[in-house]
N, C-alpha and C. Protein backbone atom coordinates (compact mmCIF):
# COMPACT_ATOMS: atom_id res chain seq x y z
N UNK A 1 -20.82 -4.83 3.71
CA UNK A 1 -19.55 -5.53 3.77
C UNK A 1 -18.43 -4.57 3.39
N UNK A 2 -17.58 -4.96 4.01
CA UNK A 2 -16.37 -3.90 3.38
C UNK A 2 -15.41 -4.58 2.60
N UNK A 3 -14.85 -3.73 1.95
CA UNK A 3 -13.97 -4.20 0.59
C UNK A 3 -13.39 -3.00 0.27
N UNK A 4 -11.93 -3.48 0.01
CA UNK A 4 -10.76 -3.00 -0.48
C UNK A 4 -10.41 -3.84 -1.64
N UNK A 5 -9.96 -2.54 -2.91
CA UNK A 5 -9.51 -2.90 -3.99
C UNK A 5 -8.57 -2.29 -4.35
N UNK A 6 -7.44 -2.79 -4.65
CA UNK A 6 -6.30 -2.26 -4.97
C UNK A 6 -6.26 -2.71 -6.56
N UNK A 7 -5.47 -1.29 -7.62
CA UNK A 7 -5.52 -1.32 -8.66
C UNK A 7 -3.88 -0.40 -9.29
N UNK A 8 -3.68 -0.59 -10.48
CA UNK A 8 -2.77 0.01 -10.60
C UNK A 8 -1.35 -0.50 -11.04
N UNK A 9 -1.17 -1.59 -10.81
CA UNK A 9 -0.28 -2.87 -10.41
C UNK A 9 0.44 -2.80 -12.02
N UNK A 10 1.45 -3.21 -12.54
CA UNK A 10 1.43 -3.74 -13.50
C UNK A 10 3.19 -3.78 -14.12
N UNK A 11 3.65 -3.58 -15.05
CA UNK A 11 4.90 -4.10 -15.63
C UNK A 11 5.81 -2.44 -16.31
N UNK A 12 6.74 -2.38 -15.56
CA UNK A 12 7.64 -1.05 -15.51
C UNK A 12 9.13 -1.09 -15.12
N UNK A 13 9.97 -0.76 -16.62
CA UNK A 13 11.30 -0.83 -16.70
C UNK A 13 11.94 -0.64 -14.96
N UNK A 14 13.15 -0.48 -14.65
CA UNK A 14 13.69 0.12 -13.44
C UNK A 14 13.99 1.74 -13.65
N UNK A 15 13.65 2.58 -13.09
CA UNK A 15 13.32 4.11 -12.87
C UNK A 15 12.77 4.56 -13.32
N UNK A 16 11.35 3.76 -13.45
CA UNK A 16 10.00 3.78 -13.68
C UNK A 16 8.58 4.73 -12.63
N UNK A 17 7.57 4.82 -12.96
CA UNK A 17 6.53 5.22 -11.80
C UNK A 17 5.67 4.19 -11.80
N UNK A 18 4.80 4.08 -10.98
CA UNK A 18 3.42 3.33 -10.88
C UNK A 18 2.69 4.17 -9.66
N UNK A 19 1.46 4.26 -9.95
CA UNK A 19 0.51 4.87 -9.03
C UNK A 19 -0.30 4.12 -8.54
N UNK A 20 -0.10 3.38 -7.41
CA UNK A 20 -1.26 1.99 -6.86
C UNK A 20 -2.63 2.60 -6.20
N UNK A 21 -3.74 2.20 -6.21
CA UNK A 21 -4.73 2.84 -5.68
C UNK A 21 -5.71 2.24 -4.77
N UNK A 22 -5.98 2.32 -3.73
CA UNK A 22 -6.62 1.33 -2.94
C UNK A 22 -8.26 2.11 -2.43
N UNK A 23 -9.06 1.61 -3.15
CA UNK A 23 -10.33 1.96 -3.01
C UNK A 23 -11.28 1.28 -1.76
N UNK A 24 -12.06 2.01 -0.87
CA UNK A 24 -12.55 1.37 -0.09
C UNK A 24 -14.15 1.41 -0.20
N UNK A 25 -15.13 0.45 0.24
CA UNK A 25 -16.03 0.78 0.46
C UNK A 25 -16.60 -0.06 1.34
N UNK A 26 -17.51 0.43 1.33
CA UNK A 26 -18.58 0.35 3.17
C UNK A 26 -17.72 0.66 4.36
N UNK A 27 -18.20 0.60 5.64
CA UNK A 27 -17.82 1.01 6.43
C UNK A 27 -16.72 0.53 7.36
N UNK A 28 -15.85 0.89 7.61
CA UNK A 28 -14.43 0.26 8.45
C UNK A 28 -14.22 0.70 9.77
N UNK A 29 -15.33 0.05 10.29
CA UNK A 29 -15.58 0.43 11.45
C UNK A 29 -13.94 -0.07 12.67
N UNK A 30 -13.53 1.15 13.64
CA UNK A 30 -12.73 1.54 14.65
C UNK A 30 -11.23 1.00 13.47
N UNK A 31 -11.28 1.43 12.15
CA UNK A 31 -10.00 1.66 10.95
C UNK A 31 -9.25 2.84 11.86
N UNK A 32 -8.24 3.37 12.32
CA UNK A 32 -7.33 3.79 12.29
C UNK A 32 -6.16 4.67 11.53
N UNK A 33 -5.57 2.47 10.96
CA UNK A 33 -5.04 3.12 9.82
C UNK A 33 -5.04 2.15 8.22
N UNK A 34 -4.12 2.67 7.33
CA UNK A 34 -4.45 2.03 6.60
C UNK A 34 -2.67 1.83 5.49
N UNK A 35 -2.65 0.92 5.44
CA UNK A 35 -0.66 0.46 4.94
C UNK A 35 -1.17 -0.02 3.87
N UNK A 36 0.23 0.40 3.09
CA UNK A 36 0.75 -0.53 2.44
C UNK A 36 1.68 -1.83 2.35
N UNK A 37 1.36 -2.94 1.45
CA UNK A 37 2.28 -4.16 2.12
C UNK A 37 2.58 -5.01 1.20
N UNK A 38 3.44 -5.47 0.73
CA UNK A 38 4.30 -6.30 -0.23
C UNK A 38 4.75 -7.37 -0.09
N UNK A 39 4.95 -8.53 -0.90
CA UNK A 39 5.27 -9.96 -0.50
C UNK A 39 5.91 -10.38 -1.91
N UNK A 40 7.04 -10.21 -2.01
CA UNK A 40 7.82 -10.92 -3.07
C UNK A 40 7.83 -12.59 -3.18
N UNK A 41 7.99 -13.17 -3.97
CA UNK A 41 8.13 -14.28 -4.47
C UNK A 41 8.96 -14.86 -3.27
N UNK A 42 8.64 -16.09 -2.96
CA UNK A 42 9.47 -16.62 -1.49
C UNK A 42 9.71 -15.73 -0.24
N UNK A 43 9.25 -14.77 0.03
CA UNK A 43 9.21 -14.20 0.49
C UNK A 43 7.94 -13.23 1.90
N UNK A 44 8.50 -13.28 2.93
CA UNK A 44 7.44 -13.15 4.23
C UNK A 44 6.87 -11.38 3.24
N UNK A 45 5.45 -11.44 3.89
CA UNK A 45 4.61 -10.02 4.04
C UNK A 45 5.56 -8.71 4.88
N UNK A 46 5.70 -7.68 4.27
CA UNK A 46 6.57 -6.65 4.89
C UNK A 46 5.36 -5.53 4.39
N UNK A 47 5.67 -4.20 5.71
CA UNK A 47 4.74 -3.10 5.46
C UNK A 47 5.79 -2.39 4.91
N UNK A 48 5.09 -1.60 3.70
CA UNK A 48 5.96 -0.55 3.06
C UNK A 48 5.87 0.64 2.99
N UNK A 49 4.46 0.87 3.59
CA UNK A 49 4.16 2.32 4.32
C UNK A 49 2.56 2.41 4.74
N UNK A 50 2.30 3.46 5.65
CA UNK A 50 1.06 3.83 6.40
C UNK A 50 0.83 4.95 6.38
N UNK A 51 -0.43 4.88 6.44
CA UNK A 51 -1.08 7.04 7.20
C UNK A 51 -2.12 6.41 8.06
N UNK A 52 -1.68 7.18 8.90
CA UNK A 52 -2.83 7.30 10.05
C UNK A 52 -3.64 8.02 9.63
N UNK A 53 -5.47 7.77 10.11
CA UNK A 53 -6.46 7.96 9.57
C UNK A 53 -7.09 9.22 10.30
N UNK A 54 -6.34 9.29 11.99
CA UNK A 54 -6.87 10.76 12.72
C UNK A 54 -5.91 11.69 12.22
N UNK A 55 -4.91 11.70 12.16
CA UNK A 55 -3.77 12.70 12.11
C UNK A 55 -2.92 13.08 11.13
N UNK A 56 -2.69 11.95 9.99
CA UNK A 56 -2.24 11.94 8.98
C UNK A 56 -1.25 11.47 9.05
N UNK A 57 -0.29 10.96 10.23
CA UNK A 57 1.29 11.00 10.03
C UNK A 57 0.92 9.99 9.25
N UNK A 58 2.68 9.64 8.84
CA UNK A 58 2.93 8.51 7.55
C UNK A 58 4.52 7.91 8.07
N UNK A 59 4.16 7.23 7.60
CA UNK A 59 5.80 5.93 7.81
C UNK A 59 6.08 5.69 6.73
N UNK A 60 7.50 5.41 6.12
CA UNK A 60 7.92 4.47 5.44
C UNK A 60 8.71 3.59 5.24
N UNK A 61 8.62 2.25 4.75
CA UNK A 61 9.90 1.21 5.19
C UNK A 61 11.52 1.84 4.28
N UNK A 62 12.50 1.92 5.07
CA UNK A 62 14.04 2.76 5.07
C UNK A 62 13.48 2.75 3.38
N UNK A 63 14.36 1.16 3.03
CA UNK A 63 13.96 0.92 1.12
C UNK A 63 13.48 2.30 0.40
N UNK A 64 12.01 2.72 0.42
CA UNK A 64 11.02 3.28 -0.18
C UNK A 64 11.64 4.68 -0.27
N UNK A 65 12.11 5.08 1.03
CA UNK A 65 12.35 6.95 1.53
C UNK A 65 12.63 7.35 0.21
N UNK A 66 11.95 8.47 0.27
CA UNK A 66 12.08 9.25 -1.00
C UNK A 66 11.97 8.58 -2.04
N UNK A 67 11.51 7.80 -2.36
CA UNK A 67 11.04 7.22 -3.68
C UNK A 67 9.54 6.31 -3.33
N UNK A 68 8.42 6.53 -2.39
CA UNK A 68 6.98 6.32 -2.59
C UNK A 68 6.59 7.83 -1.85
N UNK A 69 5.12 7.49 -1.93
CA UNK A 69 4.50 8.97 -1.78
C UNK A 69 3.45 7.95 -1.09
N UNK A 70 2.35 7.92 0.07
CA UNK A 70 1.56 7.71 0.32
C UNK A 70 0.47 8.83 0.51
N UNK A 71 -0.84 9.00 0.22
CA UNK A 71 -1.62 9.89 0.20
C UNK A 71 -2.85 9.55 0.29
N UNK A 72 -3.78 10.36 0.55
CA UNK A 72 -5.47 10.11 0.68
C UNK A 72 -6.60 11.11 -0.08
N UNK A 73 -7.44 10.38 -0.33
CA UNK A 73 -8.22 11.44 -1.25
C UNK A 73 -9.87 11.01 -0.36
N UNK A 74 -9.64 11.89 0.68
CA UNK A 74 -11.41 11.59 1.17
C UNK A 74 -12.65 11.62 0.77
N UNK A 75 -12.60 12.44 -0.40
CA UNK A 75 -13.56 12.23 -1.25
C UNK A 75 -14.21 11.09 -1.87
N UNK A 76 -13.03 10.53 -2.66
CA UNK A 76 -12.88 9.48 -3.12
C UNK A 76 -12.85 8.48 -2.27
N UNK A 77 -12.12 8.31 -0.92
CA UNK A 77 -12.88 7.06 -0.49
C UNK A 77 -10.97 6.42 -0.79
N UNK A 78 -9.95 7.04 -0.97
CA UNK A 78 -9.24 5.95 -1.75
C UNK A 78 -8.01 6.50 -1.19
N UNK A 79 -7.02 5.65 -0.97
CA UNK A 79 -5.87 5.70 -0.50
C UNK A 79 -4.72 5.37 -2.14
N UNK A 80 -3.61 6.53 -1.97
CA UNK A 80 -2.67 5.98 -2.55
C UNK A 80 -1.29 5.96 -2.89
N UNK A 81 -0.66 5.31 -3.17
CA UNK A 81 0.88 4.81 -3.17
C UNK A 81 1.55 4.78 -3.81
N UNK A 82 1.95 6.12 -4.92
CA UNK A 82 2.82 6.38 -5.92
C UNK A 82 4.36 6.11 -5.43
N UNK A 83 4.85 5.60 -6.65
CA UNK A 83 6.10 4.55 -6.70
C UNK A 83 6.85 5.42 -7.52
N UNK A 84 8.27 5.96 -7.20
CA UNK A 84 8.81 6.38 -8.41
C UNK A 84 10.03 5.70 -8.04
N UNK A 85 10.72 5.68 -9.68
CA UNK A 85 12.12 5.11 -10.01
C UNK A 85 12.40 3.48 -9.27
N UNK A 86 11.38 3.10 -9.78
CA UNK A 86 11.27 2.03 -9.67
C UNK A 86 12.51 0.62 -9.25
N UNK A 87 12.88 -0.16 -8.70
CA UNK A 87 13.99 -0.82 -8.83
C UNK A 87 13.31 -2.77 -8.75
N UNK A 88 14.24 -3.62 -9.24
CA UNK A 88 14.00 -4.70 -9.33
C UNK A 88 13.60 -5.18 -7.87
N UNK A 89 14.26 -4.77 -7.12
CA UNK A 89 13.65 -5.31 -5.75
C UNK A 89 12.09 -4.78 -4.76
N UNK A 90 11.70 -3.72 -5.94
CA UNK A 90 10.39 -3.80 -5.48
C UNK A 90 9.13 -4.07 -5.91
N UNK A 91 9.73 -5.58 -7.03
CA UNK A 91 9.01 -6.76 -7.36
C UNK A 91 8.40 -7.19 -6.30
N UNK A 92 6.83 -7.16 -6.17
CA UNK A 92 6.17 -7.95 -5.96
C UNK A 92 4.50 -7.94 -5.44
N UNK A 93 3.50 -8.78 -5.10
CA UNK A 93 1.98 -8.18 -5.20
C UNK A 93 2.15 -7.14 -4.08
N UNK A 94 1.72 -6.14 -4.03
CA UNK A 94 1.36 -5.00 -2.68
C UNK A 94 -0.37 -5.12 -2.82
N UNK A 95 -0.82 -5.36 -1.37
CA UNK A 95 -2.31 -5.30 -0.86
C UNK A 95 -1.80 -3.80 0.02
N UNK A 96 -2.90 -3.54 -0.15
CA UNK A 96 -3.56 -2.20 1.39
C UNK A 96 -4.60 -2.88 2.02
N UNK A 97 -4.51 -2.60 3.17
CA UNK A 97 -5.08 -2.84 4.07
C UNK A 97 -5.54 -1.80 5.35
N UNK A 98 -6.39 -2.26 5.70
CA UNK A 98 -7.12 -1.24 7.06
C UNK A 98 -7.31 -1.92 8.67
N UNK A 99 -6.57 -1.21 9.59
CA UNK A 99 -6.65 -1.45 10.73
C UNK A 99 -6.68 -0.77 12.12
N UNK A 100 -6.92 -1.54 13.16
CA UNK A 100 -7.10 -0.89 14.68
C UNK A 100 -6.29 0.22 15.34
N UNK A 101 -5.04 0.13 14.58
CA UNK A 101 -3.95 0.70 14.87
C UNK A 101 -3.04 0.76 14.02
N UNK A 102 -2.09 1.81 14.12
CA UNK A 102 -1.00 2.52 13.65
C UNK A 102 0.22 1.73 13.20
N UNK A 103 0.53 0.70 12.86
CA UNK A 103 1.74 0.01 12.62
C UNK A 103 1.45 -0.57 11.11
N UNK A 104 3.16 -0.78 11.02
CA UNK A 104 3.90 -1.53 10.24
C UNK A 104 3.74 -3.00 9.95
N UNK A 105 2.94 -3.60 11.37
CA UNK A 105 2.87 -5.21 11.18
C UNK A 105 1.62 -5.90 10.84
N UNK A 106 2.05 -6.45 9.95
CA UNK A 106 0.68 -7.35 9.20
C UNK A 106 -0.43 -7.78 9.99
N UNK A 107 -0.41 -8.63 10.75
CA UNK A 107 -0.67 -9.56 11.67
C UNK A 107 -1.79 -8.24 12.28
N UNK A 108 -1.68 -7.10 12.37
CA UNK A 108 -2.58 -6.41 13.50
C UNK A 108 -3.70 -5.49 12.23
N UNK A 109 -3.54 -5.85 10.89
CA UNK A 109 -4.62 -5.47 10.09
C UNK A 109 -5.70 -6.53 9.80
N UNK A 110 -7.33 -5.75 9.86
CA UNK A 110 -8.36 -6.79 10.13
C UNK A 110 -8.66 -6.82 8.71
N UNK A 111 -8.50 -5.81 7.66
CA UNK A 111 -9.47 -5.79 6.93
C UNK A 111 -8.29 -5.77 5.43
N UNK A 112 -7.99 -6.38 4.36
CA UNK A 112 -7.22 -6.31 3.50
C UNK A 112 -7.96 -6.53 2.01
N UNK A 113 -7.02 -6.31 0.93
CA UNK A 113 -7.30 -5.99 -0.49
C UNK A 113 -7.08 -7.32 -0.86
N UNK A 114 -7.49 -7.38 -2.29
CA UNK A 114 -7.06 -8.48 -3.04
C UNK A 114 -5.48 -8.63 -3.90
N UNK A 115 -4.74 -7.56 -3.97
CA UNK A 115 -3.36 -7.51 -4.25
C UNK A 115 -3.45 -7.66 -5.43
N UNK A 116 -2.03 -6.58 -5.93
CA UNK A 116 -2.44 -5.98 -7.56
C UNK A 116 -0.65 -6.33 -7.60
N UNK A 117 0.06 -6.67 -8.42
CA UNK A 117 1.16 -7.14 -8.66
C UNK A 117 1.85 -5.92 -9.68
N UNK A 118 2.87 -5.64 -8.77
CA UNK A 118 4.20 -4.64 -9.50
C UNK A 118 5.38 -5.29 -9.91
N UNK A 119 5.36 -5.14 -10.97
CA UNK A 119 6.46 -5.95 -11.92
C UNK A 119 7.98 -4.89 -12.55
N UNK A 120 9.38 -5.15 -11.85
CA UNK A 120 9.94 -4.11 -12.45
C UNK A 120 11.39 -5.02 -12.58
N UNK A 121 11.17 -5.13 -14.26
CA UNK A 121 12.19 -5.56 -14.96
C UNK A 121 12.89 -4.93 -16.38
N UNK A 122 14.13 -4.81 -16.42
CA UNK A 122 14.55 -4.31 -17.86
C UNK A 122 14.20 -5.63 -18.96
């Protein structure tokens, strides 16, 4: 079975870091790629960044530029999503997830985490 666990999550002033970590195991079969994705309180699912799994490129949503880092550690098996300088508006759970293809939109990932909650308040 496959399973994604995302870890890391937790409670950090504003211009803060957090390092989210999304661990995978078993096999993810025709995975692609693999995003990050966030859902604030009242609020629809938005992707906040990706790497493609042949090539490496990476996306990120405008918000994030220059302030996340997405990265991979093949060894490890683990994808991850360092956060710096944190701001109130990027309150809220982020899942990773793994899919068929290369995008930004929720809806086209098969395989997702259980979601680890980033909290950033003074």
């Amino acid at each position: 079975q496959v399973q994604l666990v995302e870890s890391g999550g937790g409670l950090v002033q504003p211009g803060g870091s957090l390092r989210l970590s999304c661990a995978a195991s078993g096999f993810i079969r025709g995975a692609i790629a693999i995003g990050w994705f966030r859902q604030a309180a009242g609020t629809e699912r938005e992707g906040v960044s990706y790497i493609s799994l042949s090539d490496g490129h990476t996306w990120y949503e405008d918000s994030v530029k220059g302030r996340f880092t997405i990265s991979r550690d093949n060894a490890k098996n683990t994808i991850y999503l360092e956060m710096n300088d944190l701001q109130p508006g990027d309150t809220a759970v982020y899942y990773c997830a793994a899919g068929p293809v290369v995008t930004s939109i929720p809806r086209f990932y098969a395989y997702w985490g259980q979601g680890t909650q980033v909290t950033v308040s003074s």
